[in-house]
N, C-alpha and C. Protein backbone atom coordinates (compact mmCIF):
# COMPACT_ATOMS: atom_id res chain seq x y z
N UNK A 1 10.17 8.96 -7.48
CA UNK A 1 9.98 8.22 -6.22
C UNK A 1 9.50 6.80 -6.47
N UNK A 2 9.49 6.24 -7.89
CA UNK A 2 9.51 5.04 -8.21
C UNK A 2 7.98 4.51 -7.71
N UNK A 3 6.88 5.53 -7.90
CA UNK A 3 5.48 4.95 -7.55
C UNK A 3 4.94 4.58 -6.92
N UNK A 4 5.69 4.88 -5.38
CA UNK A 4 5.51 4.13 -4.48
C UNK A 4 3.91 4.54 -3.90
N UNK A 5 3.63 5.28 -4.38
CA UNK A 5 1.92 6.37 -3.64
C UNK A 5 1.00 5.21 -4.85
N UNK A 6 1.54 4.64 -5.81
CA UNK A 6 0.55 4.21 -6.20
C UNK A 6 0.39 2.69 -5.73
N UNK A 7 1.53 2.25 -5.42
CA UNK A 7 1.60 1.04 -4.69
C UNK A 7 0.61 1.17 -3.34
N UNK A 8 0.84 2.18 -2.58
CA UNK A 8 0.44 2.13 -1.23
C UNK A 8 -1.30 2.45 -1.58
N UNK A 9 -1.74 2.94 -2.45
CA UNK A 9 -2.88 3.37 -2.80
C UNK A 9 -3.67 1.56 -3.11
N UNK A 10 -2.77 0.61 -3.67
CA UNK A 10 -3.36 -0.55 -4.59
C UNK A 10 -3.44 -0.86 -2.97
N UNK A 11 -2.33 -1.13 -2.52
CA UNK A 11 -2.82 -2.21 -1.04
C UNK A 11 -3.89 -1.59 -0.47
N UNK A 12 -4.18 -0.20 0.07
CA UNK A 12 -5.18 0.02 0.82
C UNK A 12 -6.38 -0.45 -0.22
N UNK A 13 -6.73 -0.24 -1.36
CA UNK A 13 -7.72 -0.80 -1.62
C UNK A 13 -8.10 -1.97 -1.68
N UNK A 14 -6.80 -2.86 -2.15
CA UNK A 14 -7.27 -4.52 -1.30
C UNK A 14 -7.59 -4.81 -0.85
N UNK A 15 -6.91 -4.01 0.55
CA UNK A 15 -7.43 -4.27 2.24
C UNK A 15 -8.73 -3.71 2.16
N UNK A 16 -9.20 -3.25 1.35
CA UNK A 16 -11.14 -2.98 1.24
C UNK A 16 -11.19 -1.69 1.96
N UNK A 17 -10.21 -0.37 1.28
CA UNK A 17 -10.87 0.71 1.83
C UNK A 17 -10.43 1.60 0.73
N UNK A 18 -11.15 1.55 -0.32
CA UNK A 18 -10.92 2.07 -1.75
C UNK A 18 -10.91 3.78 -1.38
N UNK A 19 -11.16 4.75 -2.58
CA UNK A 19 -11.37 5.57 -2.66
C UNK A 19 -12.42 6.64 -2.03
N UNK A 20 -13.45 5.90 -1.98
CA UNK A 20 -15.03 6.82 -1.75
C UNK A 20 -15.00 6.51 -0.53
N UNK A 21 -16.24 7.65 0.20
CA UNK A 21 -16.90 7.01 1.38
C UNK A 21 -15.74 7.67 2.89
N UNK A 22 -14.73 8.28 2.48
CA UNK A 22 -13.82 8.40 3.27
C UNK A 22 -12.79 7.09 4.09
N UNK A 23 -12.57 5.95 2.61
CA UNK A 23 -11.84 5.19 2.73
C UNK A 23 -10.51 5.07 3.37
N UNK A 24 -9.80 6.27 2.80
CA UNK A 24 -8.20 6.33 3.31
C UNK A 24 -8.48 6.80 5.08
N UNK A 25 -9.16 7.91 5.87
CA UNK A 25 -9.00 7.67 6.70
C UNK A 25 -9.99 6.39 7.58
N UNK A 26 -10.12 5.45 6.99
CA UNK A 26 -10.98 4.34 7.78
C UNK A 26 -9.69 3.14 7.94
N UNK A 27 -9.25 3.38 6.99
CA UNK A 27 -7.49 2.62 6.43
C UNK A 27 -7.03 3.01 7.52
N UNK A 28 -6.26 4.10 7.60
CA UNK A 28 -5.38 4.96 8.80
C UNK A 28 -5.89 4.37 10.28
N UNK A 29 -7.21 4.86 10.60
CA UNK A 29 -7.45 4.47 11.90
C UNK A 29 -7.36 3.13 11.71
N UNK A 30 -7.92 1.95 11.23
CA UNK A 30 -7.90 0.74 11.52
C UNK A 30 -6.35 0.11 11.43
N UNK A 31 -5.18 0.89 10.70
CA UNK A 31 -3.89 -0.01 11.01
C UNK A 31 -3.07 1.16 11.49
N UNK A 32 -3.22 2.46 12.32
CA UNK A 32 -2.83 3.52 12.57
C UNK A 32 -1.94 4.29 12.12
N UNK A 33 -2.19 4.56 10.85
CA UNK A 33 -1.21 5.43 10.51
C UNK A 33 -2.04 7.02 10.50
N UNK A 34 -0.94 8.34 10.40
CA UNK A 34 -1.83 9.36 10.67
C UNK A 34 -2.63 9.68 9.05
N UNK A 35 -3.70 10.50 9.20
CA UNK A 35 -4.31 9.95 7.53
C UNK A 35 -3.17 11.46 7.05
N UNK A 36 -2.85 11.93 7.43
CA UNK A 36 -2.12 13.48 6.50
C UNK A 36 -0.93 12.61 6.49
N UNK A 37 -0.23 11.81 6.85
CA UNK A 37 0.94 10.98 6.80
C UNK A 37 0.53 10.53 5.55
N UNK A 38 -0.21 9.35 6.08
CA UNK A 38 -0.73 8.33 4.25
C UNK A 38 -0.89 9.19 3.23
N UNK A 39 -1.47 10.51 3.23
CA UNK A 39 -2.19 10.95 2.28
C UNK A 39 -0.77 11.32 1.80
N UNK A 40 -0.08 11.90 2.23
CA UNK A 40 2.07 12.55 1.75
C UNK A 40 2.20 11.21 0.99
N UNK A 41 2.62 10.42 1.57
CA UNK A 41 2.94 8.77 1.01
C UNK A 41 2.42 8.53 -0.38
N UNK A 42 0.96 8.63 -0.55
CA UNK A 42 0.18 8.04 -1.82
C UNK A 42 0.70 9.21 -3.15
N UNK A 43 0.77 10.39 -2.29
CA UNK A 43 0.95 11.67 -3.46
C UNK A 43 2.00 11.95 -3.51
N UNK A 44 3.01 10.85 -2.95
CA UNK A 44 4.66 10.82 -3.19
C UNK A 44 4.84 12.42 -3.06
N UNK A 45 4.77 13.28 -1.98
CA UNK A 45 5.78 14.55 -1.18
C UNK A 45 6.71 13.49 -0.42
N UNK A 46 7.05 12.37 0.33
CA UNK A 46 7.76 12.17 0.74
C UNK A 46 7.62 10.04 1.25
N UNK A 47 8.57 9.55 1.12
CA UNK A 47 8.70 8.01 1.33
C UNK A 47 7.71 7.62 2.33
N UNK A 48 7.53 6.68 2.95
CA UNK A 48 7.33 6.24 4.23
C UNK A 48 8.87 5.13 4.72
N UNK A 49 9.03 5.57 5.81
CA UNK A 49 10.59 5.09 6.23
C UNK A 49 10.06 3.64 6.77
N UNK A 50 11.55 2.96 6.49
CA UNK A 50 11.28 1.37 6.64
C UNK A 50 10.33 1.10 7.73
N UNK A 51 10.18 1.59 9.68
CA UNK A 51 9.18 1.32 10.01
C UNK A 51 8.73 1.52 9.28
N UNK A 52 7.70 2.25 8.87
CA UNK A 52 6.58 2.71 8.72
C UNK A 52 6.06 1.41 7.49
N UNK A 53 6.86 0.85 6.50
CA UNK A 53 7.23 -0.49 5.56
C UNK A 53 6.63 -1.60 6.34
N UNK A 54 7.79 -1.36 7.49
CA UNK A 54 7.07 -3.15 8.14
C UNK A 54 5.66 -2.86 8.70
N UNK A 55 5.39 -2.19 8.97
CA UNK A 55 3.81 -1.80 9.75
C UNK A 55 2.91 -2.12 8.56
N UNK A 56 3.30 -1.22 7.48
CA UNK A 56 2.29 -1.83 5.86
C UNK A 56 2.46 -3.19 5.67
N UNK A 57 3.34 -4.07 5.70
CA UNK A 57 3.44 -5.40 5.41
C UNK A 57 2.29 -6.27 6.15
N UNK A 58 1.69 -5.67 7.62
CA UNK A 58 0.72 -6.56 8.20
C UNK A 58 -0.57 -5.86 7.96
N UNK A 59 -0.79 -4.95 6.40
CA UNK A 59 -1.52 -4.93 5.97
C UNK A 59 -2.30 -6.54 4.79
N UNK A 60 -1.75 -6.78 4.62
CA UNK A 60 -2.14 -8.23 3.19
C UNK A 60 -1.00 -9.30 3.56
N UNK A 61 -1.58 -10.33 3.86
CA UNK A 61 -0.89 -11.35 4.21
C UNK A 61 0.22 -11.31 3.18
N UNK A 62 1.49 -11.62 3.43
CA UNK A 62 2.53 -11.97 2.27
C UNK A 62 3.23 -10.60 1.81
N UNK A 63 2.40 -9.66 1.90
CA UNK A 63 2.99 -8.27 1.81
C UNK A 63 4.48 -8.45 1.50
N UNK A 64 5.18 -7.68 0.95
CA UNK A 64 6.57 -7.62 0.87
C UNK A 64 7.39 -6.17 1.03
N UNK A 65 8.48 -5.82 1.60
CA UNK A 65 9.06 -5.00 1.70
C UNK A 65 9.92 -4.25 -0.22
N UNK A 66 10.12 -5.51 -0.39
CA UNK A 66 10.10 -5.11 -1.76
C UNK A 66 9.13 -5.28 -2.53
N UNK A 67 8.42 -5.38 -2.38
CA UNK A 67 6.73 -4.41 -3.55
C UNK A 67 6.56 -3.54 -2.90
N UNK A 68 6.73 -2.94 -1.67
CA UNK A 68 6.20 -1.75 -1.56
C UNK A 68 7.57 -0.82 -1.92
N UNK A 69 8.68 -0.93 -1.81
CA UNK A 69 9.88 -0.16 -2.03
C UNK A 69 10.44 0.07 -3.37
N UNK A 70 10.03 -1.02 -3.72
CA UNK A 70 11.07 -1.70 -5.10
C UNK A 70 10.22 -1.87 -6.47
N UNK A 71 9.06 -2.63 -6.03
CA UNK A 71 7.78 -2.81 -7.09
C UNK A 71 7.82 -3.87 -7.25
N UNK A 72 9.08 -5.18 -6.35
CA UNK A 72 9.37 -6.28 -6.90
C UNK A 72 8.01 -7.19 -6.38
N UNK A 73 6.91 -8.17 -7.26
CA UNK A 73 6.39 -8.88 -7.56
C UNK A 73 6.52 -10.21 -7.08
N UNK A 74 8.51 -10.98 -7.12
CA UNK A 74 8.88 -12.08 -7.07
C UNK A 74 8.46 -12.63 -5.51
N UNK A 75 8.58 -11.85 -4.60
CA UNK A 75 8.23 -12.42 -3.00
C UNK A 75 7.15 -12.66 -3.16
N UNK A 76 6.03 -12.11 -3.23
CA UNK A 76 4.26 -12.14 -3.40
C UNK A 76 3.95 -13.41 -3.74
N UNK A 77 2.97 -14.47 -2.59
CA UNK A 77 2.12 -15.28 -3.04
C UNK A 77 1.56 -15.02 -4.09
N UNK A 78 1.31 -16.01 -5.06
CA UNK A 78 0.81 -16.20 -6.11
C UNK A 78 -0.43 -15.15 -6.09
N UNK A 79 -1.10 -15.21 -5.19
CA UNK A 79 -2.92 -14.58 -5.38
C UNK A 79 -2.64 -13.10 -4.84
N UNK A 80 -1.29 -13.11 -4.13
CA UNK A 80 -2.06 -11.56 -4.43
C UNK A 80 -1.00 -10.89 -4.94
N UNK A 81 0.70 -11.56 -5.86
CA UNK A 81 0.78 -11.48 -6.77
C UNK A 81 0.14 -11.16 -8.41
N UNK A 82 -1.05 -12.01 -7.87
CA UNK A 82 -2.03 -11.88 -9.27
C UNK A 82 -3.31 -10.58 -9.22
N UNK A 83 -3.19 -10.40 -7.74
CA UNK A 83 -4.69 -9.24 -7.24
C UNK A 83 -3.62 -8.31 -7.56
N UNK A 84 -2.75 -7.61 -7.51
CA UNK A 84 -1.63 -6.65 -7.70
C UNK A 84 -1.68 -6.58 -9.07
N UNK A 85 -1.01 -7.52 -9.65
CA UNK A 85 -0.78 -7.42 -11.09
C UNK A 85 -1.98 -7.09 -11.89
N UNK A 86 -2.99 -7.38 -11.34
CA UNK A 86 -4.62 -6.94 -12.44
C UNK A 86 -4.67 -5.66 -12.12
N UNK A 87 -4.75 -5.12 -10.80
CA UNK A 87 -4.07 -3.47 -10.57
C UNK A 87 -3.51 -2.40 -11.25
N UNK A 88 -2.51 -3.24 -11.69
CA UNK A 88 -1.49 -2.44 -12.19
C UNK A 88 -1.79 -2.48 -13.88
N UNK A 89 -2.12 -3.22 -14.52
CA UNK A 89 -3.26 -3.15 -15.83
C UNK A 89 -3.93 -2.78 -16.01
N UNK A 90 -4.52 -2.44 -14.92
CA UNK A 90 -6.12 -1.69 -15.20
C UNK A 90 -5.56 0.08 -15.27
């Protein structure tokens, strides 16, 4: 499924709702997605369909349809091109 649960996992923690604390559903309610939805998504059982794409994009300014689909990098402002890419190194 080309990683896409780990992609969707990096943005929500950008957007400042990491792991602990009951982060993912604080994520969900604040840009509404259902949290048993997100939670399918991150643990790749199943895609999130293009809506559901553009709705994540007005998660992080600049967002791209291809980084979240594709993994492609090239659309991404520089900075969070670069907040992504330290992500994905670590």
């Amino acid at each position: 499924m080309n990683d896409i649960g780990r992609r969707l996992r990096r943005i929500r923690t950008l957007a400042g709702y990491g792991d602990g604390d009951g982060g993912q559903a604080k994520f969900c309610r604040t840009y509404g997605f259902h949290p048993a939805t997100w939670n399918h998504w991150e643990n790749q059982l199943f895609l999130p369909p293009v809506t559901s794409g553009i709705k994540i994009r007005a998660v992080l300014p600049g967002l791209t349809l291809d980084y979240i689909y594709l993994n492609n990098l090239d659309g991404l402002p520089s900075l969070l091109r670069e907040r992504l890419g330290r992500m994905r190194s670590a």
